[in-house]
N, C-alpha and C. Protein backbone atom coordinates (compact mmCIF):
# COMPACT_ATOMS: atom_id res chain seq x y z
N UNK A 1 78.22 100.67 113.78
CA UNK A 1 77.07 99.83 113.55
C UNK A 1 76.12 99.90 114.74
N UNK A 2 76.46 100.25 115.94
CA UNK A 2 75.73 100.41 117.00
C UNK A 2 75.08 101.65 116.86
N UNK A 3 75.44 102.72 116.37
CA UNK A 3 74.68 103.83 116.47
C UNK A 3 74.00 103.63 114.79
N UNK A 4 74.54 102.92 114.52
CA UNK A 4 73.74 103.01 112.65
C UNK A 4 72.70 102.37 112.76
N UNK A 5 71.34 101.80 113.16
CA UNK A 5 71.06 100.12 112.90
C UNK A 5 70.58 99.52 111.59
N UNK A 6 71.31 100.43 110.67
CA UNK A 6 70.73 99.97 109.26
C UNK A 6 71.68 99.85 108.34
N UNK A 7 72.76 100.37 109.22
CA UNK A 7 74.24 99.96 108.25
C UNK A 7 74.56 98.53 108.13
N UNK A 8 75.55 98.25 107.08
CA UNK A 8 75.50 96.73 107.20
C UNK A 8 76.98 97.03 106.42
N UNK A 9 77.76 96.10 106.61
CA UNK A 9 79.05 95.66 106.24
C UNK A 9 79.63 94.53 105.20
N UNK A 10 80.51 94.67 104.20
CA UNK A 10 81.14 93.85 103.76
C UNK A 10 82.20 93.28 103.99
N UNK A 11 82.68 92.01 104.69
CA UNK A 11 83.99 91.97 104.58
C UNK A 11 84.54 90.77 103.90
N UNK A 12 85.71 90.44 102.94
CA UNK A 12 86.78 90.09 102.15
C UNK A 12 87.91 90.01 102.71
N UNK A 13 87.63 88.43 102.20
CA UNK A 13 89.20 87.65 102.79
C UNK A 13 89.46 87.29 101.96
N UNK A 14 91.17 86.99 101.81
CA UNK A 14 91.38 85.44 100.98
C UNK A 14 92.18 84.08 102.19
N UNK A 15 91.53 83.18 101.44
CA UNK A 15 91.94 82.19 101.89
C UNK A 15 93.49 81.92 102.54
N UNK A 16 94.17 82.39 101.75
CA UNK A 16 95.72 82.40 102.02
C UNK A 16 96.10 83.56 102.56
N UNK A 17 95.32 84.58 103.66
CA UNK A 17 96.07 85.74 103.51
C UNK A 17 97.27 85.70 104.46
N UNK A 18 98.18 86.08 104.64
CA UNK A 18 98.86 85.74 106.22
C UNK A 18 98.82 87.23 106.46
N UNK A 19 98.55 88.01 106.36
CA UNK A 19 98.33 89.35 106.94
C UNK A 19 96.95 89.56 107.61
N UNK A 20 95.86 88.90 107.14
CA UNK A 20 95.20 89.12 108.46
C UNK A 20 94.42 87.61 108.36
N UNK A 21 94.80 87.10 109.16
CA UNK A 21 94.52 85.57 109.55
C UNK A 21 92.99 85.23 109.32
N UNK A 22 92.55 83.67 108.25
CA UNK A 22 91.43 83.76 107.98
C UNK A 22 90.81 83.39 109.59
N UNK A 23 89.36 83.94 109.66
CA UNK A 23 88.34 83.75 110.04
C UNK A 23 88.37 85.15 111.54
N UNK A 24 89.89 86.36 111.59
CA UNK A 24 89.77 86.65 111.98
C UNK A 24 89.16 88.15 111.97
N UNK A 25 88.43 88.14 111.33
CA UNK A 25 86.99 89.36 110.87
C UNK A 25 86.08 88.85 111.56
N UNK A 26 85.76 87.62 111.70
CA UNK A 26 84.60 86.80 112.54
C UNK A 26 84.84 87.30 113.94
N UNK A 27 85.99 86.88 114.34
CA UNK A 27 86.27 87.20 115.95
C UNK A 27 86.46 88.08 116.34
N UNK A 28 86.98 89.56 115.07
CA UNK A 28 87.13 90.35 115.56
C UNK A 28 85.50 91.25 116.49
N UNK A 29 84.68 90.97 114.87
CA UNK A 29 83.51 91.55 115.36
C UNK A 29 83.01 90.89 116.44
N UNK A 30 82.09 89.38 116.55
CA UNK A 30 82.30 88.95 118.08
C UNK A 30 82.63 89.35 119.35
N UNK A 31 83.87 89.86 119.25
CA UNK A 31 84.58 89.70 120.74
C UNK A 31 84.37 91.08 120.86
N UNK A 32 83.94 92.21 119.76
CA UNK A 32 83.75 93.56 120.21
C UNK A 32 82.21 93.21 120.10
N UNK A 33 81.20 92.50 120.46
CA UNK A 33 80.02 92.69 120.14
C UNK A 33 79.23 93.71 119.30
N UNK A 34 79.71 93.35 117.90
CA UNK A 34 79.19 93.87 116.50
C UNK A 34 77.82 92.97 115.79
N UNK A 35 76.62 93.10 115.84
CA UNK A 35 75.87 92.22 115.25
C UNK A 35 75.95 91.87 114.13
N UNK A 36 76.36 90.71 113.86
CA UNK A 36 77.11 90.33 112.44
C UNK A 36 76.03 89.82 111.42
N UNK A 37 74.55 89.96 112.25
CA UNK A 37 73.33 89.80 110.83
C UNK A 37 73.78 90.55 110.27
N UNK A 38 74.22 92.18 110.25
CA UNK A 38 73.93 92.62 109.41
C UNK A 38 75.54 92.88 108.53
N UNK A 39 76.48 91.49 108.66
CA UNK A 39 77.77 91.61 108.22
C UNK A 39 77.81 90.61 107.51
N UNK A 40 78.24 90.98 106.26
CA UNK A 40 78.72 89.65 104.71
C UNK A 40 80.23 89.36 104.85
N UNK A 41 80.17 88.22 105.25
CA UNK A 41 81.55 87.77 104.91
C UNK A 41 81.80 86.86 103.99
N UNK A 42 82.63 87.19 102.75
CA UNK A 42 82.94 86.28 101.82
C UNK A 42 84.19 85.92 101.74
N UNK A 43 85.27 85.10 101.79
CA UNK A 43 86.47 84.34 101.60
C UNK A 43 86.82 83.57 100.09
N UNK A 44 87.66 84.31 99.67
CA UNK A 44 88.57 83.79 98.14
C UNK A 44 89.52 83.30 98.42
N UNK A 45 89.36 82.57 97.23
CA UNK A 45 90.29 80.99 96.57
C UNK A 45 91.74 82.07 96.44
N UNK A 46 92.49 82.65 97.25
CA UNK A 46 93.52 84.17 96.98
C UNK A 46 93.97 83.91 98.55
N UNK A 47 95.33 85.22 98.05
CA UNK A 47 95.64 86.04 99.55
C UNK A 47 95.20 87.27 99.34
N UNK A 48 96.17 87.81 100.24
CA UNK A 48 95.54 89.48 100.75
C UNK A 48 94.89 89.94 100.09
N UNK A 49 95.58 89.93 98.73
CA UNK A 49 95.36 90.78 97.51
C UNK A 49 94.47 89.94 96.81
N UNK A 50 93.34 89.44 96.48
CA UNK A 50 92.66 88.31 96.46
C UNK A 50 92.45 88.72 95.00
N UNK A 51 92.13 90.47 94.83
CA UNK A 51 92.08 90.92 93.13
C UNK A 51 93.27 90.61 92.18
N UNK A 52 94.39 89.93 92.46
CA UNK A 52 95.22 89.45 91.62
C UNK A 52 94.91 88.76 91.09
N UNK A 53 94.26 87.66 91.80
CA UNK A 53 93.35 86.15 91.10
C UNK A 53 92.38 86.39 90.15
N UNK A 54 92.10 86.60 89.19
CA UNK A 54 91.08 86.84 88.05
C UNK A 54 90.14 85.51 88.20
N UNK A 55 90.08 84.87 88.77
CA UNK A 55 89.02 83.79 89.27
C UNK A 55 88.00 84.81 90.76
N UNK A 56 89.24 85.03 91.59
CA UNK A 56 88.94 85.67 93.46
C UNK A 56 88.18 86.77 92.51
N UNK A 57 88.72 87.71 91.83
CA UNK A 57 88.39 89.33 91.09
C UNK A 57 87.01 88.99 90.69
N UNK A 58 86.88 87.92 89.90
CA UNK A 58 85.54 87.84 89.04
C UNK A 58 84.17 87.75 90.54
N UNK A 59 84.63 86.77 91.37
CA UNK A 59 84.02 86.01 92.43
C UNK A 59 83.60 87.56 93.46
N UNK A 60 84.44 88.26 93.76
CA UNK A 60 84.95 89.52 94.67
C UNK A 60 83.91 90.36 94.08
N UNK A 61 84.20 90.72 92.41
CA UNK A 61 83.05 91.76 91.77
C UNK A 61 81.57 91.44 91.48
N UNK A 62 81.44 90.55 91.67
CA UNK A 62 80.07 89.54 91.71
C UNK A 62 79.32 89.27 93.21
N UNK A 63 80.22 89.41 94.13
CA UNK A 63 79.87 89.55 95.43
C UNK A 63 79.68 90.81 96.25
N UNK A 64 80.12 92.23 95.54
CA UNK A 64 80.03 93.17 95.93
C UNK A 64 79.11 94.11 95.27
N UNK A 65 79.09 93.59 93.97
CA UNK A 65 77.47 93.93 93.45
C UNK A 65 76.23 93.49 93.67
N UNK A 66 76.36 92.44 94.09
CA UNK A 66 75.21 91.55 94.44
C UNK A 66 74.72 92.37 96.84
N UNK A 67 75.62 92.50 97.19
CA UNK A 67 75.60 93.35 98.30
C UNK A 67 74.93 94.74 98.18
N UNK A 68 75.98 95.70 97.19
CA UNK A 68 75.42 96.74 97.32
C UNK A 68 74.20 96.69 96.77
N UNK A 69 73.15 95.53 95.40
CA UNK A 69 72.20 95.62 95.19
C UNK A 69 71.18 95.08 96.63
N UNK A 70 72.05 94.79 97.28
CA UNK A 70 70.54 93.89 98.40
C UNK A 70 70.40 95.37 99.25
N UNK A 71 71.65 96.06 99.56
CA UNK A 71 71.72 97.25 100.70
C UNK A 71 71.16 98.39 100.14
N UNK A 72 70.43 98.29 98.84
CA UNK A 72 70.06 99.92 98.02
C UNK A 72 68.87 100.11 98.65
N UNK A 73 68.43 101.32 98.80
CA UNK A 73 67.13 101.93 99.16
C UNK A 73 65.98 101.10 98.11
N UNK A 74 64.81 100.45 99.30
CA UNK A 74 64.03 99.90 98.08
C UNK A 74 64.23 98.03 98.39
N UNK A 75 65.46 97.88 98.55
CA UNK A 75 65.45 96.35 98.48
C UNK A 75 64.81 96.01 99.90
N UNK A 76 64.61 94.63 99.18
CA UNK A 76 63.66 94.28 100.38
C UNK A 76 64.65 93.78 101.43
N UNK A 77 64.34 94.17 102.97
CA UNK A 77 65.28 93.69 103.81
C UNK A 77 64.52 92.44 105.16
């Protein structure tokens, strides 16, 4: 992201994950100084696997379309 400045990131949690501890995508980027304007973080009602949940899945595919439509060539940024 430092050499990109137009890349931008998604990242997906679930709420319950115990494999990678919530809110630690936040700190990770942070503490490596990653500019996180240009980083989506969304967190599901789930664990790891958050696409098991057909509630998290619906929420997950609705949030990652709605991303890649804001990040397409053309959208307004």
């Amino acid at each position: 992201m430092r050499q990109n400045p137009k890349l931008k990131v998604f990242m997906a949690g679930g709420w319950y994950d115990i494999c990678v501890p919530f809110f630690s995508n936040e700190n990770a980027m942070n503490a490596n100084g990653v500019p996180t304007d240009r980083v989506a973080f969304s967190y599901y009602e789930a664990g790891h696997m958050m696409y098991l949940n057909r509630a998290a899945l619906d929420k997950l595919t609705d949030d990652v379309r709605h991303f890649v439509k804001a990040a397409a060539p053309g959208a307004s940024e």
